[in-house]
C-alpha atoms as a PDB file:
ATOM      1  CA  UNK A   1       0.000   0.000   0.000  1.00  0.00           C
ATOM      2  CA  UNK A   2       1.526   3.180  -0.682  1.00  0.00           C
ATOM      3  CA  UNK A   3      -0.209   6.318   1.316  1.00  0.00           C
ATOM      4  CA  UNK A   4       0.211   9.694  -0.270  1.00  0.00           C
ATOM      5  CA  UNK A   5       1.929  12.451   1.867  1.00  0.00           C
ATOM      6  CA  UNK A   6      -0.604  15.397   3.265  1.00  0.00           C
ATOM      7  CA  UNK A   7       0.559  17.900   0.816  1.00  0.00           C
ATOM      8  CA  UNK A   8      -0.491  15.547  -1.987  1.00  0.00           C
ATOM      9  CA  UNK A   9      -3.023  13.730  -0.591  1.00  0.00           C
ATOM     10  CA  UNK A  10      -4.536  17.509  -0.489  1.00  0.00           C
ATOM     11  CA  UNK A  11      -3.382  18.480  -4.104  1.00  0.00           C
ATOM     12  CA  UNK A  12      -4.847  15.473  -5.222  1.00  0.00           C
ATOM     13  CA  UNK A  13      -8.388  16.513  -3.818  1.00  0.00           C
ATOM     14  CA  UNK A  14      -8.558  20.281  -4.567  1.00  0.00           C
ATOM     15  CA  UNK A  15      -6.936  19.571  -7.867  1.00  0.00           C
ATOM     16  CA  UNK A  16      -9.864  16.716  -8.419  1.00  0.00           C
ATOM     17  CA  UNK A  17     -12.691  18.998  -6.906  1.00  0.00           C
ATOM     18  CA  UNK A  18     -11.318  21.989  -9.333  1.00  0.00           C
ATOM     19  CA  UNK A  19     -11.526  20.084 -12.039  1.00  0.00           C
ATOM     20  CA  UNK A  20     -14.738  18.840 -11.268  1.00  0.00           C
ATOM     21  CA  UNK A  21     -16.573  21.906 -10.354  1.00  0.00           C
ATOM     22  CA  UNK A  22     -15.668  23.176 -14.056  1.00  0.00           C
ATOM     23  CA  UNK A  23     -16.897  20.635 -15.437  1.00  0.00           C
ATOM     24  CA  UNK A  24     -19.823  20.619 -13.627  1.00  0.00           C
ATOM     25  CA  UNK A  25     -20.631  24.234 -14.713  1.00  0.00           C
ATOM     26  CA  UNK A  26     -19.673  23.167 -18.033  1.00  0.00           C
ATOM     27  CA  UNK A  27     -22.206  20.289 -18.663  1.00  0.00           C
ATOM     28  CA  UNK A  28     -24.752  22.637 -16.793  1.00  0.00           C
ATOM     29  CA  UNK A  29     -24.355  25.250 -19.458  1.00  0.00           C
ATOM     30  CA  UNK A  30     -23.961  23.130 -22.390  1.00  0.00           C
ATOM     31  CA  UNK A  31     -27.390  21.363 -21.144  1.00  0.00           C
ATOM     32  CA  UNK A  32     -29.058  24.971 -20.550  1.00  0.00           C
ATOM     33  CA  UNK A  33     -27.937  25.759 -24.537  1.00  0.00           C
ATOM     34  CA  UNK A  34     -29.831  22.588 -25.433  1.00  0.00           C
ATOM     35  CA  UNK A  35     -33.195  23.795 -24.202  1.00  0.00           C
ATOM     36  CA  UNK A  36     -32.668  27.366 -24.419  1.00  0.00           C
ATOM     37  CA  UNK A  37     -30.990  28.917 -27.664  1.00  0.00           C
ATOM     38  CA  UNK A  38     -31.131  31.952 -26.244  1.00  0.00           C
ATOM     39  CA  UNK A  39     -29.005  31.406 -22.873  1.00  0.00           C
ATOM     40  CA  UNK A  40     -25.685  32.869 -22.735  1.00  0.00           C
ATOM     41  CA  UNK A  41     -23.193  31.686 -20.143  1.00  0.00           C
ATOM     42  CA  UNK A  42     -21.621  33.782 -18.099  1.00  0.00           C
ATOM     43  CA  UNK A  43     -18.391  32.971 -19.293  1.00  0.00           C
ATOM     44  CA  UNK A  44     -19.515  34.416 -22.614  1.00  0.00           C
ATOM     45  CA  UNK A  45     -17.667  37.701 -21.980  1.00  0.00           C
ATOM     46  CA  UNK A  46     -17.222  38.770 -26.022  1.00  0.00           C
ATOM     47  CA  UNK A  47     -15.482  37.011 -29.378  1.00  0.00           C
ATOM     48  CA  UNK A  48     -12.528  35.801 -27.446  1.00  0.00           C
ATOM     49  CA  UNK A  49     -13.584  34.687 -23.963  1.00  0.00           C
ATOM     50  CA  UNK A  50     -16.522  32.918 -25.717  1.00  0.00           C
ATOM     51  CA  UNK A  51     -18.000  29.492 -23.874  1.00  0.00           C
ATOM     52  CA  UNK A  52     -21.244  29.763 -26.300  1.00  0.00           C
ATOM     53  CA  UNK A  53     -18.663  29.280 -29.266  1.00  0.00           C
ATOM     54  CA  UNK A  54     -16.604  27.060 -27.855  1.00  0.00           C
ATOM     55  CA  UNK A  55     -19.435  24.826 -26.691  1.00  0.00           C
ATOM     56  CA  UNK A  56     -21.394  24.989 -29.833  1.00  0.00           C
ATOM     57  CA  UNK A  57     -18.452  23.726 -31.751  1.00  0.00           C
ATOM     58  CA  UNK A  58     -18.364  19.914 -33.705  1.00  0.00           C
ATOM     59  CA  UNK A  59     -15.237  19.656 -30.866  1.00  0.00           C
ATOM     60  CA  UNK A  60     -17.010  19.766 -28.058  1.00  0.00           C
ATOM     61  CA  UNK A  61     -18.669  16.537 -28.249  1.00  0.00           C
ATOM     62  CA  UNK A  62     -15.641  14.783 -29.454  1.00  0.00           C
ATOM     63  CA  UNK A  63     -17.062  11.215 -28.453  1.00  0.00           C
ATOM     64  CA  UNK A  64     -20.600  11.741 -29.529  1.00  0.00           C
ATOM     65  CA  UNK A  65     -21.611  13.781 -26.032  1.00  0.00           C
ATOM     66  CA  UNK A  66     -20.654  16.528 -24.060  1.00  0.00           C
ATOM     67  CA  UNK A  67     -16.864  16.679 -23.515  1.00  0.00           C
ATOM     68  CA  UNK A  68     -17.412  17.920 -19.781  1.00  0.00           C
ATOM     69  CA  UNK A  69     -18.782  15.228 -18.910  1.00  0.00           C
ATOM     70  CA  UNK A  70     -16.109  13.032 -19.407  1.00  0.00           C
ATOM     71  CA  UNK A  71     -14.474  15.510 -16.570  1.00  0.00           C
ATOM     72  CA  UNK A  72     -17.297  14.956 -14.704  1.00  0.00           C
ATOM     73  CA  UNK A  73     -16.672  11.575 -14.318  1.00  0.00           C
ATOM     74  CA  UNK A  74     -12.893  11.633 -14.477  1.00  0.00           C
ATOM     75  CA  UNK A  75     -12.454  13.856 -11.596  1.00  0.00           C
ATOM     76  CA  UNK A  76     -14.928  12.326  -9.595  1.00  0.00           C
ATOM     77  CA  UNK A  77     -12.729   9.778  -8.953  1.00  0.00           C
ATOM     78  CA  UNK A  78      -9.810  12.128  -8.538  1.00  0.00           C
ATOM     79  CA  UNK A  79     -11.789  13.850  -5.506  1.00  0.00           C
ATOM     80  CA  UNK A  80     -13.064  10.386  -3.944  1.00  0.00           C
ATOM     81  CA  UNK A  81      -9.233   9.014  -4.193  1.00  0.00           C
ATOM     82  CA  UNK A  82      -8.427  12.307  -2.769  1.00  0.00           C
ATOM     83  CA  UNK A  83     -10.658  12.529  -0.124  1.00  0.00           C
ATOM     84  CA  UNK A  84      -9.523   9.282   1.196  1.00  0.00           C
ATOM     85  CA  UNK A  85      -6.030  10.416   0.859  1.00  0.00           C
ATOM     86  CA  UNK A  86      -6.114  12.719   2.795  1.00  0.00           C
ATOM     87  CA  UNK A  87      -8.043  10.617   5.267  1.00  0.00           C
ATOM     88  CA  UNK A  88      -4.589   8.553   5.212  1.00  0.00           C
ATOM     89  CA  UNK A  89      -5.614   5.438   3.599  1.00  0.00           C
ATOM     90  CA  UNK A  90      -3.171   4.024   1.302  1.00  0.00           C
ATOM     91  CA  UNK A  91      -3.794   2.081  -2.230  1.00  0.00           C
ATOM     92  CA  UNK A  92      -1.945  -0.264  -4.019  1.00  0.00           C
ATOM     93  CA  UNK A  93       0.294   0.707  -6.792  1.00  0.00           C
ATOM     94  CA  UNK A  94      -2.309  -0.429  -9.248  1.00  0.00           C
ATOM     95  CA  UNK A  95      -4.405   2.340  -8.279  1.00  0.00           C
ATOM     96  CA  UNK A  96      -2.127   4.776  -8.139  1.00  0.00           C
ATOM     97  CA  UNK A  97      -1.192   3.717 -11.815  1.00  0.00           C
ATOM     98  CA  UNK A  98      -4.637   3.595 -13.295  1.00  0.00           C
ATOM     99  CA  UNK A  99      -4.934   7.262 -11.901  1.00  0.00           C
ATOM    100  CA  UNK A 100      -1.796   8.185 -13.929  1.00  0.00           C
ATOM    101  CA  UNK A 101      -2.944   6.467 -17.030  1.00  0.00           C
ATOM    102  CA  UNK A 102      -6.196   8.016 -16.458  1.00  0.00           C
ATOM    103  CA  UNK A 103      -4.426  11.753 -16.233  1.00  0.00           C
ATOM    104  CA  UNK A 104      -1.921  10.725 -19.009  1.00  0.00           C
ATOM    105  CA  UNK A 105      -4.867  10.190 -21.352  1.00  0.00           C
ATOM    106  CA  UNK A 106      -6.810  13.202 -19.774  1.00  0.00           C
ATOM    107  CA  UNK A 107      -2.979  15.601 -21.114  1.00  0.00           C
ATOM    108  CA  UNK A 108      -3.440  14.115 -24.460  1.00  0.00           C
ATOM    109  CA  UNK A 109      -6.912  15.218 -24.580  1.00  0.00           C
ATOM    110  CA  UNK A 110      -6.638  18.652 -22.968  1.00  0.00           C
ATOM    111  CA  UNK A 111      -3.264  19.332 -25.681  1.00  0.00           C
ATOM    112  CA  UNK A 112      -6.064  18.570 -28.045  1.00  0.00           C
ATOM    113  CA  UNK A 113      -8.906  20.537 -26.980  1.00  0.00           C
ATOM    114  CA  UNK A 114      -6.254  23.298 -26.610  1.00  0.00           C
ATOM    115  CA  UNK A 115      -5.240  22.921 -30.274  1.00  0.00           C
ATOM    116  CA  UNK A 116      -8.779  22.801 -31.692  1.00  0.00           C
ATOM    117  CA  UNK A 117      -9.766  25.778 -29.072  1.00  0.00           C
ATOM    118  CA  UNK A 118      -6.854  28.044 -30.297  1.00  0.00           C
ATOM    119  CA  UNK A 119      -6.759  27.425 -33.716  1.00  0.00           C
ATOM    120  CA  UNK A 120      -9.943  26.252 -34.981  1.00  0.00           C
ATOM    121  CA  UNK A 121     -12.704  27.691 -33.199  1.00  0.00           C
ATOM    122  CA  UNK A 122     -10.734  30.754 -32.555  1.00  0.00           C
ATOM    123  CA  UNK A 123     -12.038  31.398 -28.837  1.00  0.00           C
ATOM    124  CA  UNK A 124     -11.576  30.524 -25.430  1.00  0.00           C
ATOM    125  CA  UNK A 125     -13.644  29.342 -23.027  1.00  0.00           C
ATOM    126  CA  UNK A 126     -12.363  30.119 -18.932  1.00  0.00           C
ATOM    127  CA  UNK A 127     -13.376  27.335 -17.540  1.00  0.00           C
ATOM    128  CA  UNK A 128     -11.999  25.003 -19.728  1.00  0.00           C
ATOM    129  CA  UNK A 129      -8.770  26.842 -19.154  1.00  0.00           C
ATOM    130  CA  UNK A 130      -9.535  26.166 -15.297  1.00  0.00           C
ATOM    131  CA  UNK A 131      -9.152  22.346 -16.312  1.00  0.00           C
ATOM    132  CA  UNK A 132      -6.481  22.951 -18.640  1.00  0.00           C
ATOM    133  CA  UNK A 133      -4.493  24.137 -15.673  1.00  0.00           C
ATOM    134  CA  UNK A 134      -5.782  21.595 -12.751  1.00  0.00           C
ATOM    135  CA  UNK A 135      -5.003  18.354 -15.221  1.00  0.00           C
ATOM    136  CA  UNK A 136      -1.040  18.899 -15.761  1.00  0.00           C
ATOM    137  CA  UNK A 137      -0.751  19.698 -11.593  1.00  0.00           C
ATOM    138  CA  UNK A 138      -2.212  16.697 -10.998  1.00  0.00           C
ATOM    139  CA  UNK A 139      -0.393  14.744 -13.207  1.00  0.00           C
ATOM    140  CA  UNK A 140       2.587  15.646 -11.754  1.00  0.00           C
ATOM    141  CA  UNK A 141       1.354  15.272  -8.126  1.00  0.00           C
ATOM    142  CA  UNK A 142       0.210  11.768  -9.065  1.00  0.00           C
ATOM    143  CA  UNK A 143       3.664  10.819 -11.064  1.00  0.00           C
ATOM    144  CA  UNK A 144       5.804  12.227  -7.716  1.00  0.00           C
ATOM    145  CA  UNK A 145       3.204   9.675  -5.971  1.00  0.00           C
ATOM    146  CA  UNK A 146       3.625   6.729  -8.444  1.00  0.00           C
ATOM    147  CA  UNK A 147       7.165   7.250  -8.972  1.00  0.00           C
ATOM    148  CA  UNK A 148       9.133   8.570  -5.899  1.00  0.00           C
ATOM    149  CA  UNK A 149      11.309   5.585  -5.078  1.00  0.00           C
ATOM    150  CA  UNK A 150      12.379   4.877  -9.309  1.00  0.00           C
ATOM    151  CA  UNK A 151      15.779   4.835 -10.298  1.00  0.00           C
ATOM    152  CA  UNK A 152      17.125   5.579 -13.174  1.00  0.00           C
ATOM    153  CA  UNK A 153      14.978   7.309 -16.318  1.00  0.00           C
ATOM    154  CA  UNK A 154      11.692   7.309 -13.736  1.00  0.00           C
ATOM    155  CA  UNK A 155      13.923   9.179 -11.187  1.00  0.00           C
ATOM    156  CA  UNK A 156      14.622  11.944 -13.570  1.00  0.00           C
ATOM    157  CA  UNK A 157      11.094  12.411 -14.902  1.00  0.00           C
ATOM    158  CA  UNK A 158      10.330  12.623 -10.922  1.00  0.00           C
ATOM    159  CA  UNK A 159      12.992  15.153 -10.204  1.00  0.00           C
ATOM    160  CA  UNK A 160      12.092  17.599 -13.290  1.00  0.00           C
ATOM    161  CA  UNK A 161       8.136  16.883 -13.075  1.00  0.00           C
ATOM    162  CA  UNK A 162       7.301  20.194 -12.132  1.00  0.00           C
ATOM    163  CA  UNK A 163       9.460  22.278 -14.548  1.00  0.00           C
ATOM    164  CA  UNK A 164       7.788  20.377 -17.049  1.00  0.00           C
ATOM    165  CA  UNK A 165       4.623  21.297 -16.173  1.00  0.00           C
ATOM    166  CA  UNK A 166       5.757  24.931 -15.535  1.00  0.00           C
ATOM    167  CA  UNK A 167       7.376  24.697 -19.429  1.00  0.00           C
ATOM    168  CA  UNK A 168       3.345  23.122 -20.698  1.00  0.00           C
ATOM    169  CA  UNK A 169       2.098  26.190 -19.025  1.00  0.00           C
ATOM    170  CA  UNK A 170       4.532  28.823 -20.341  1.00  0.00           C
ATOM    171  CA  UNK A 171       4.258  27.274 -23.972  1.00  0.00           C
ATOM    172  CA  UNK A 172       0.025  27.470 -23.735  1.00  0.00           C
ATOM    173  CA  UNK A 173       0.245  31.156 -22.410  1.00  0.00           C
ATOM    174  CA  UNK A 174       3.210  31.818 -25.109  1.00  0.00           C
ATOM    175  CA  UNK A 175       0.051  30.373 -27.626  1.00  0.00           C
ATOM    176  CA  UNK A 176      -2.737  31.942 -26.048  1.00  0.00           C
ATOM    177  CA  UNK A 177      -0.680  35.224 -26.058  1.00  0.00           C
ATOM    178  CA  UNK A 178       0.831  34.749 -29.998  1.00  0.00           C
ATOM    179  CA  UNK A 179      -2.735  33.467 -31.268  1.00  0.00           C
ATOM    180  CA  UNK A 180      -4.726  36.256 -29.550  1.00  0.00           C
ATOM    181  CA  UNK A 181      -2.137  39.112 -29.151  1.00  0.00           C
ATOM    182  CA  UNK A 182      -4.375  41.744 -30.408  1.00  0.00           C
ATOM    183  CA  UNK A 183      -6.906  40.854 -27.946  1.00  0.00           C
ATOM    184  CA  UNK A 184      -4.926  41.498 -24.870  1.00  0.00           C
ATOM    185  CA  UNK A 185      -3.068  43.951 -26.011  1.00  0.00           C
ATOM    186  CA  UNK A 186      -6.508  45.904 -26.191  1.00  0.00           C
ATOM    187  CA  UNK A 187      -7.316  44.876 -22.859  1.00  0.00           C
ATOM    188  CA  UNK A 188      -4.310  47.301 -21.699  1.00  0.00           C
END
């Protein structure tokens, strides 16, 4: 059994319920769109900051239904795994490595939302930025957790874990800054 420390056992669930409440607001919009055409969300701020585009888009259903609601369920089980974290119960290594699968394939997806967000749809939508940050910190957290005691290769991808996720989120805001530079630039 391998218990996670209190500083990650905590990352773990407020990354998780982060993730999660996003989402949540997410689906509730995207399900308000549905029976209202009307309904604006709130994160609908003008062309850039634009949820209604973003949601309405063929990429935001990749899999045939709402996108947040594979976050949803994905950091569901982030928060419960959390929550008994921090309680101090420990799991087996299998557990800890079907969360890091689970996070792995949830970077792949978020590099692709990002893509198709950026430079197909042309807009941005905050809180799927909120997940696009909470996803990478708890991949790390999770890979510390899986991988603390590796030698070799695995030690080295420990030990530099979190410049890599500070380099993923200076290359995004490098993107988000290049794509949509006259945007801020106006907001100054």
């Amino acid at each position: 059994m391998i218990s996670a420390p209190p500083k990650s056992a905590w990352a773990i669930l407020l990354g998780g319920l982060v993730g999660w409440f996003a989402s949540v607001v997410l689906t509730v919009d995207k399900f308000k769109l549905f029976t209202d055409p009307g309904f604006k969300p709130l994160c609908s701020i003008d062309q850039v900051m634009a949820c209604t585009t973003v949601m309405e888009s063929d990429q935001a259903a990749a899999f045939g239904f709402p996108n947040p609601i594979i976050g949803i369920v994905g950091f569901s089980v982030v928060v419960t795994l959390g929550v008994l974290a921090v309680s101090g119960i420990g799991f087996p290594r299998w557990i800890w490595a079907g969360l890091w699968v689970g996070l792995t394939l949830g970077m792949a997806f978020i590099c692709w939302l990002i893509y198709q967000a950026v430079f197909n749809i042309h807009a941005l939508c905050p809180w799927c930025m909120v997940v696009w940050a909470a996803t990478p910190a708890l991949f790390a957290v999770v890979t510390g957790q899986l991988w603390d005691r590796s030698r070799g290769v695995l030690q080295i991808v420990v030990e530099w874990r979190w410049t890599v996720v500070a380099v993923f989120y200076a290359v995004v805001t490098l993107i988000l800054f290049l794509q949509f530079q006259d945007y801020w630039l106006d907001l100054v």
